[in-house]
Protein backbone atom coordinates (compact mmCIF):
# COMPACT_ATOMS: atom_id res chain seq x y z
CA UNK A 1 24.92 -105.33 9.37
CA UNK A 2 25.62 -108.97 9.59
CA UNK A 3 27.84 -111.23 8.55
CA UNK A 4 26.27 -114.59 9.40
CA UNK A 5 23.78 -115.20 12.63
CA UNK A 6 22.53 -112.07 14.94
CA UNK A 7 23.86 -111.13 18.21
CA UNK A 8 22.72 -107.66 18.21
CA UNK A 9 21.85 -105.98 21.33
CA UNK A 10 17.57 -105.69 21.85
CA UNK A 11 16.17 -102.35 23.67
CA UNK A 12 12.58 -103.28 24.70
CA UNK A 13 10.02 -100.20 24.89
CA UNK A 14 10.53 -99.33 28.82
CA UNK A 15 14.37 -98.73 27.86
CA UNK A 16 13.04 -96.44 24.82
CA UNK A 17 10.58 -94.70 27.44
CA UNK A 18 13.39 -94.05 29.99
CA UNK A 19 15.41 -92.74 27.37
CA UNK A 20 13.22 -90.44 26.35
CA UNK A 21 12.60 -89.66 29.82
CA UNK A 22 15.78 -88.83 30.24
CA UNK A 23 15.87 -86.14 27.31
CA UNK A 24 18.10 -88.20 24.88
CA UNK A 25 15.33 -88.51 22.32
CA UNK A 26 13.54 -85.00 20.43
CA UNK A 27 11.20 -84.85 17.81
CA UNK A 28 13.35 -81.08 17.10
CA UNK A 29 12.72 -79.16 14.19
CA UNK A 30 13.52 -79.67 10.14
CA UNK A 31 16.12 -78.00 8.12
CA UNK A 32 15.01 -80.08 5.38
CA UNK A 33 16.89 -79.48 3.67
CA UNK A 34 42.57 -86.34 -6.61
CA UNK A 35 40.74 -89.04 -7.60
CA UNK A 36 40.89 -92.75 -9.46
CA UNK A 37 40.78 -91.70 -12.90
CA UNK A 38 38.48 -94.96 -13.58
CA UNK A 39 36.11 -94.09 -10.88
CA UNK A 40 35.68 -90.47 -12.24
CA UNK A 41 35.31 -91.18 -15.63
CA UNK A 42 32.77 -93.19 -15.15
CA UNK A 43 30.77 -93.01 -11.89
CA UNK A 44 27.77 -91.19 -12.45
CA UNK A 45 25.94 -89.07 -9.65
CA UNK A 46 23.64 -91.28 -7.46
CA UNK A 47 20.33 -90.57 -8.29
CA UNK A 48 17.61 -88.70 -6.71
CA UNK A 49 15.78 -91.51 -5.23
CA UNK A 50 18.61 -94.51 -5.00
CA UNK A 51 18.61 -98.20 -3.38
CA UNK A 52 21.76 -99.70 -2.05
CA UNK A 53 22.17 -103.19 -1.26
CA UNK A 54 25.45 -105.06 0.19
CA UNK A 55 27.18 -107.31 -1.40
CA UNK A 56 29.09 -109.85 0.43
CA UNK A 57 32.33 -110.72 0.51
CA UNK A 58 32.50 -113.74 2.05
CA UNK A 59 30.04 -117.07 2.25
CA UNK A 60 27.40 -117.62 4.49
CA UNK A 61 24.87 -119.51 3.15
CA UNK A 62 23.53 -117.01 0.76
CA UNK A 63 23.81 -117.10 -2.88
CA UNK A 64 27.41 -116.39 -4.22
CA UNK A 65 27.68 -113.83 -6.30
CA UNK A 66 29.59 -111.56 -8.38
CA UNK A 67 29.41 -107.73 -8.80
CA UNK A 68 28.76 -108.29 -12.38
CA UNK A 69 25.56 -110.14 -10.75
CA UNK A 70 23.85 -107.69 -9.03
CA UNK A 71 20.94 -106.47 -10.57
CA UNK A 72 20.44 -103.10 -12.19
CA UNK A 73 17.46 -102.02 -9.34
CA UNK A 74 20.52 -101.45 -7.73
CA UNK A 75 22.31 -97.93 -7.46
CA UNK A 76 24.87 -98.35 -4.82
CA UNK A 77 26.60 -101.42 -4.08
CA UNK A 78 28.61 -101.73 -0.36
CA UNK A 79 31.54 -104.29 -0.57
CA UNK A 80 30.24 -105.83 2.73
CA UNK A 81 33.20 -105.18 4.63
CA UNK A 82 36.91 -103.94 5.07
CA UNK A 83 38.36 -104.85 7.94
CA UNK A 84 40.30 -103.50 10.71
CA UNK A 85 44.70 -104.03 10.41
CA UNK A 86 47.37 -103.57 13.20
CA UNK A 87 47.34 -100.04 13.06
CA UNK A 88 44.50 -98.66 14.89
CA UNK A 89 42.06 -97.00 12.87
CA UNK A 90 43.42 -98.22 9.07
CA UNK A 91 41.46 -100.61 7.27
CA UNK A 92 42.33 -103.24 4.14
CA UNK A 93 40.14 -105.09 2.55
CA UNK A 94 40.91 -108.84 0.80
CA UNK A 95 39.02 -110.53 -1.77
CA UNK A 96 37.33 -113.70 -0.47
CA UNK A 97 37.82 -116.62 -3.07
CA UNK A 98 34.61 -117.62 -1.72
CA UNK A 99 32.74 -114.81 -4.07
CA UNK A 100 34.27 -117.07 -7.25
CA UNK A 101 36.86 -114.47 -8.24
CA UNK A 102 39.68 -115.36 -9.42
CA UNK A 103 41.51 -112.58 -9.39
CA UNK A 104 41.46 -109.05 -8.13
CA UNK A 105 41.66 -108.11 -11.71
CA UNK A 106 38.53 -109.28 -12.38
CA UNK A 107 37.14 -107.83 -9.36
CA UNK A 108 38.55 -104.25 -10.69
CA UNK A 109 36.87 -104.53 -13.72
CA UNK A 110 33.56 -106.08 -12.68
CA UNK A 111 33.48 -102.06 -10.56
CA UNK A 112 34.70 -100.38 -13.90
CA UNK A 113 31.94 -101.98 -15.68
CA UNK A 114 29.66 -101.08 -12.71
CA UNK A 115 30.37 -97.98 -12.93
CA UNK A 116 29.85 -97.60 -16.31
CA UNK A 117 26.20 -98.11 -15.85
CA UNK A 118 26.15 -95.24 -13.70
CA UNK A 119 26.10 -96.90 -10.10
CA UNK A 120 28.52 -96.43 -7.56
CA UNK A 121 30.24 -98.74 -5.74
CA UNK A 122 31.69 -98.58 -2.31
CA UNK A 123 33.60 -100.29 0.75
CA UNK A 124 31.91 -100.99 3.73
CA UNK A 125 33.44 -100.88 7.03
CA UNK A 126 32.98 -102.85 10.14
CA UNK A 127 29.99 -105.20 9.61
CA UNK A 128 28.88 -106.65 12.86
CA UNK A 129 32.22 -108.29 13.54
CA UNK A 130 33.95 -105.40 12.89
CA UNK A 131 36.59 -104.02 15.52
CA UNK A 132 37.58 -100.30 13.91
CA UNK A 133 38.34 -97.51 16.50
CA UNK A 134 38.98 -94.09 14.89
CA UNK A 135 39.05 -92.41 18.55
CA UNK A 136 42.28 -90.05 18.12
CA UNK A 137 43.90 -87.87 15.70
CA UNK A 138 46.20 -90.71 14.61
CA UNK A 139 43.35 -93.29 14.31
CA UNK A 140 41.82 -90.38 12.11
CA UNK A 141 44.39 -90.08 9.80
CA UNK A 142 44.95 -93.60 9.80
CA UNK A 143 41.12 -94.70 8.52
CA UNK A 144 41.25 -91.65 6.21
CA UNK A 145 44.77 -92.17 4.72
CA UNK A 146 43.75 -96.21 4.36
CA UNK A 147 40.26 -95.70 2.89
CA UNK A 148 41.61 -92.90 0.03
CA UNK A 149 44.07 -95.79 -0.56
CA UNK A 150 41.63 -98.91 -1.28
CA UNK A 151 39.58 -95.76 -3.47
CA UNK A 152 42.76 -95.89 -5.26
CA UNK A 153 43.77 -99.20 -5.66
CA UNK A 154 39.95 -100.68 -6.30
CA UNK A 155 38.44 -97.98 -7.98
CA UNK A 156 35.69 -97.61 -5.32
CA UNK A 157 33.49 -94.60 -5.13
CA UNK A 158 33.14 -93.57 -1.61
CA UNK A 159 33.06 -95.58 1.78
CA UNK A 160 30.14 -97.01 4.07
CA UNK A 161 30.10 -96.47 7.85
CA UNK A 162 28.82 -99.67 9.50
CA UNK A 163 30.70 -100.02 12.92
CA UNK A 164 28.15 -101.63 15.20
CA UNK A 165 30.45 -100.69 18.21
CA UNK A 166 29.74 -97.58 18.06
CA UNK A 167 31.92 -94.26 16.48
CA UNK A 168 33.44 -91.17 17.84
CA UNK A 169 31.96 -88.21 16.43
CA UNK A 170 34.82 -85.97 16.84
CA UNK A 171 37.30 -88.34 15.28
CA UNK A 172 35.41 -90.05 12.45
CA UNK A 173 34.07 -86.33 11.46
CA UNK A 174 37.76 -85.62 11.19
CA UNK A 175 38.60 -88.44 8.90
CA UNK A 176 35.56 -88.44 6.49
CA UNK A 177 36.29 -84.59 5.88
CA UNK A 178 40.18 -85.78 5.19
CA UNK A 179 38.33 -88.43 2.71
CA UNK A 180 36.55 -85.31 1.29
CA UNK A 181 39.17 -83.31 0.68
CA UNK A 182 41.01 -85.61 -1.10
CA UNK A 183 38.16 -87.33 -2.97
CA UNK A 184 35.52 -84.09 -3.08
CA UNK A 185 32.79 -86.56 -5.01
CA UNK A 186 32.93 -89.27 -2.80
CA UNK A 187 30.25 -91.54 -1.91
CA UNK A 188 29.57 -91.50 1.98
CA UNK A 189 26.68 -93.67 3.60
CA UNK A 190 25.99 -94.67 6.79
CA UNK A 191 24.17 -97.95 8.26
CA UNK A 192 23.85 -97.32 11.93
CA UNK A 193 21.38 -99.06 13.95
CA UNK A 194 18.05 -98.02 15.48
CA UNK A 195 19.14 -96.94 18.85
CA UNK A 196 21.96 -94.67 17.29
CA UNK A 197 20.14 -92.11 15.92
CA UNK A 198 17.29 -91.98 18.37
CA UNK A 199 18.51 -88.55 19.11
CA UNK A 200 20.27 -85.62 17.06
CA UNK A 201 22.95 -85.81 20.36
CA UNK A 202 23.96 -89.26 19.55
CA UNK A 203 27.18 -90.05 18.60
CA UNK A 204 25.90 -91.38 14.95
CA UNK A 205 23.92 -88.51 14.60
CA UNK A 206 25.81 -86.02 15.39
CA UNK A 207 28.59 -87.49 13.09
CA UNK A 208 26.21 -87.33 10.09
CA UNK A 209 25.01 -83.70 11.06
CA UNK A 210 28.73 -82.94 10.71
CA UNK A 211 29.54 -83.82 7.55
CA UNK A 212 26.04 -83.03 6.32
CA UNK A 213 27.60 -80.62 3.03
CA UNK A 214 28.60 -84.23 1.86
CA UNK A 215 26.82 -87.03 3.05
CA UNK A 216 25.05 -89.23 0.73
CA UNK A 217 22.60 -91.25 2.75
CA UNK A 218 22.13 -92.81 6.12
CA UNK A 219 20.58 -96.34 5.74
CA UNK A 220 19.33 -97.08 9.26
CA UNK A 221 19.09 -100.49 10.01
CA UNK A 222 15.50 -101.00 10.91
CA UNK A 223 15.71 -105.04 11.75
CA UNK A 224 17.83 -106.88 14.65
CA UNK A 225 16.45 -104.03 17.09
CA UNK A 226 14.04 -104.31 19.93
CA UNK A 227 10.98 -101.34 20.11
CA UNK A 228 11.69 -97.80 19.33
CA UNK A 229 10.40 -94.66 19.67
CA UNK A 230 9.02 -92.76 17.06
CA UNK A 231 9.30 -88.64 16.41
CA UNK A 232 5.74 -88.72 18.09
CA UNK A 233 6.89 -89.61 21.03
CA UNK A 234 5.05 -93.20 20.68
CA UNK A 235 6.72 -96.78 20.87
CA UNK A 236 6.94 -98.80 18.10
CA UNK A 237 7.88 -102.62 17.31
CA UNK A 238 9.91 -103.85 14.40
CA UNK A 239 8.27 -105.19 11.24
CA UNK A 240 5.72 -102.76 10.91
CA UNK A 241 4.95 -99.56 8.31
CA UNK A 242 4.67 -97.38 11.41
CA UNK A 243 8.18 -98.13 12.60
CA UNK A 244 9.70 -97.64 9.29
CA UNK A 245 7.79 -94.28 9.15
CA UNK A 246 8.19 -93.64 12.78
CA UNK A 247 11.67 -93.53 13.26
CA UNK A 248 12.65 -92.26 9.84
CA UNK A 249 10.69 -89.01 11.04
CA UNK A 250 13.48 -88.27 13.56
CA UNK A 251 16.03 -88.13 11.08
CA UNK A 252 14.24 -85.79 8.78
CA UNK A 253 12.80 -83.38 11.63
CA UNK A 254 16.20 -83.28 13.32
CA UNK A 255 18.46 -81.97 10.72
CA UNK A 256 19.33 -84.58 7.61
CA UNK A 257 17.81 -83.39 4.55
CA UNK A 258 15.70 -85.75 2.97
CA UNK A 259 17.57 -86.67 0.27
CA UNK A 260 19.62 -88.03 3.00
CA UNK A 261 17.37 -90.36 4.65
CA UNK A 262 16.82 -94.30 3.59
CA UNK A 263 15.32 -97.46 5.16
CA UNK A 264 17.28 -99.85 5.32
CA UNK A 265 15.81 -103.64 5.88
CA UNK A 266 16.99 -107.12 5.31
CA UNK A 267 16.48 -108.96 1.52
CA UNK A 268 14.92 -111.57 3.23
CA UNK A 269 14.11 -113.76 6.67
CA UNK A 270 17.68 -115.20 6.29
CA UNK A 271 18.80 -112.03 6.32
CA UNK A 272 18.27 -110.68 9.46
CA UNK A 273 17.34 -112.27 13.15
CA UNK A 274 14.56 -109.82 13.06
CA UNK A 275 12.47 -107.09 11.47
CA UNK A 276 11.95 -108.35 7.90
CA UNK A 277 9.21 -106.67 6.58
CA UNK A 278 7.77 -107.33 2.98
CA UNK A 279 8.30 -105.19 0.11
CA UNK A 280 4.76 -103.81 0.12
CA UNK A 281 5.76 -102.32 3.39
CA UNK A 282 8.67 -100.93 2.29
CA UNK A 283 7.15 -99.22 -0.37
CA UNK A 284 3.96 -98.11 1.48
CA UNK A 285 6.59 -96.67 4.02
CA UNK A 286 8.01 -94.78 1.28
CA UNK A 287 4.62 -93.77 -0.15
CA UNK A 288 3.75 -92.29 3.62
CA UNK A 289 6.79 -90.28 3.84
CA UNK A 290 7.23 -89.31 0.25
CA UNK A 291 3.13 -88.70 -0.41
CA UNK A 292 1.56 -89.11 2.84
CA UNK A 293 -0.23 -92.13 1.50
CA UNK A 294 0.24 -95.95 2.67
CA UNK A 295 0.55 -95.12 6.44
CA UNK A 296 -0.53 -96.88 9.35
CA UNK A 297 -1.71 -95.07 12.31
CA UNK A 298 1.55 -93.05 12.50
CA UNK A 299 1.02 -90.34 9.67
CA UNK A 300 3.98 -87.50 9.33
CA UNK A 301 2.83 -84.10 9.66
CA UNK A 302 4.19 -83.35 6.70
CA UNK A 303 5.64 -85.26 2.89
CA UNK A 304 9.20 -85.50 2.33
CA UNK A 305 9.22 -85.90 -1.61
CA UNK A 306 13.10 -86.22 -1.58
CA UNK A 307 12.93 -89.21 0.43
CA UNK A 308 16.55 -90.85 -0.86
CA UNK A 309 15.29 -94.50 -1.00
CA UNK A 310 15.76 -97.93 0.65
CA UNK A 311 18.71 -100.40 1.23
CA UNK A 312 18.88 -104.13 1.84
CA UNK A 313 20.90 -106.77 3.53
CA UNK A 314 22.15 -107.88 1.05
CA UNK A 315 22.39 -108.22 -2.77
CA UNK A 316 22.94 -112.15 -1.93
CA UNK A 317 20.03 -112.62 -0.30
CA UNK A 318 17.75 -110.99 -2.52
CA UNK A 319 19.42 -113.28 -4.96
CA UNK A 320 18.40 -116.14 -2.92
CA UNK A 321 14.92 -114.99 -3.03
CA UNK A 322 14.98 -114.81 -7.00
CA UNK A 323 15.79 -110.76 -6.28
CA UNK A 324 12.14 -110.20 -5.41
CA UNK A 325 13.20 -107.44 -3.24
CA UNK A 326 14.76 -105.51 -5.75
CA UNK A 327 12.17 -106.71 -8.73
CA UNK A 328 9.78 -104.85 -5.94
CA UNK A 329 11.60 -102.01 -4.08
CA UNK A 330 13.54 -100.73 -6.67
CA UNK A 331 11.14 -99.66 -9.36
CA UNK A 332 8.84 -98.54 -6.90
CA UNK A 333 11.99 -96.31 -5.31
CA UNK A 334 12.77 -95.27 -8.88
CA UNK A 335 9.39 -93.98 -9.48
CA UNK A 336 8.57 -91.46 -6.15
């Protein structure tokens, strides 16, 4: 995710190639298959099919907003991001006054009320600026004991995993279970980028294999990436259906259920350095997967009805687009 320009890392197709060369990248096989009194009186269950969009906490050019603005297309909302403190592995987050808050009071209430229309609402961590390293059983305990804390304090439903420098499998594993435990109907999504779950044995990957009994959804980020490699063993570039399609088939022949699986693509062209794509792609990529209709030359061997649904960067720049994106995506989402 981004916070204001792009400085993502590109892999070009003869990287991809090598990689799968090299073994790192299988099409495998499918198993398709105490908390804030607030949040748990009123957060309802995320829907079947769900779309999640970011919403920022801080000004970059993009409309300001506040929760209470979102629209309704609109399931799961990220606070986009908590940060990293002294301590390694704990997080805070801080209200910016740039979102036109004026207090965290209102801020509270704006998620009650959020909630009360049966979405969830979460905090995202990391964001591309984002320095959080849970790489050791303190760093562990630190992230979990900090995130069950801003649950507490905000309200929030669950937490987003967004750290662009990568994540230990071992270590965060350890600390979204301790989130678990504590909170056992927590929202937990995911946002990693393209290369990271190129293979079940990436770190990513292997992190939401692990704490696959709980998992809500992982929103790859299918924009700021260079070409890819699809479950057919075929390259593909950004910004096309097949792409989408193409790379969402790893996750769902390598172990995530479907329910599990979303595509996640920027709001707009200000959104992202790369790989916008236009709703009608979006929701033909859906269609493909879901129905095996709407493909492009890459067609799934088989549908994946559960398909969870799609996510955007970011509720503010939809809202500089007049929310097309979510006027589009989200009724079509709601309706698979």
């Amino acid at each position: 995710m981004v916070r204001a320009q792009f400085t993502k890392r590109l892999l070009g197709a003869a990287a991809v190639v090598a990689l799968a060369a090299g073994g790192l990248i299988s099409a495998g096989s499918a198993n398709a298959s105490e908390e804030h009194p607030d949040a748990k009186q009123h957060a309802a269950a995320v829907p079947e099919h769900a779309v999640t969009g970011y919403w920022q906490n801080f000004d970059n050019g993009a409309t300001k907003q506040k929760l209470s603005d979102v629209p309704d297309d609109y399931d799961i909302i990220a606070v986009a991001f908590a940060d990293a403190t002294g301590t390694p592995g704990a997080v805070d987050f801080k209200l910016d006054p740039a979102t036109g808050y004026s207090d965290e009071q209102q801020f509270k209430d704006d998620i009650k009320a959020k909630q009360a229309a049966g979405k969830s609402v979460i905090v995202s961590v990391g964001g591309e600026k984002g320095s959080i390293s849970v790489s050791d059983d303190a760093s562990a305990d630190a992230f979990a004991s900090s995130i069950t804390g801003l649950m507490d304090k905000y309200g929030f439903n669950g937490v987003d995993i967004d750290l662009e420098n990568g994540v230990n499998s071992t270590y965060m594993t350890k600390a979204l279970k301790a989130v678990h435990d504590k909170k056992s109907d927590v929202v937990v999504t995911m946002a990693p980028q393209t290369i990271d779950m190129q293979s079940a044995s990436t770190e990513y990957f292997k992190t939401a294999l692990a704490i696959k009994d709980f998992l809500t959804v992982v929103n790859m980020q299918y924009y700021n990436s260079g070409s890819m490699q699809g479950c057919d063993g075929k390259v593909y570039s950004q910004g096309s259906v097949d792409f989408l399609t193409g790379l969402a088939c790893i996750q769902l022949e390598n172990g995530l259920d479907p329910s599990q699986v979303g595509i996640g693509v920027p709001a707009s062209t200000s959104g992202a350095g790369s790989g916008y794509v236009e709703p009608s792609v979006v929701n033909d990529a859906l269609d493909c997967l879901a129905k095996g209709s709407g493909c492009g030359s890459f067609k799934p061997s088989k549908t994946y009805p559960g398909i969870r649904g799609a996510m955007t960067w970011s509720t503010n720049w939809d809202a500089a687009g007049g929310n097309a994106w979510s006027k589009a995506v989200g009724s079509h989402v709601h309706g698979l």
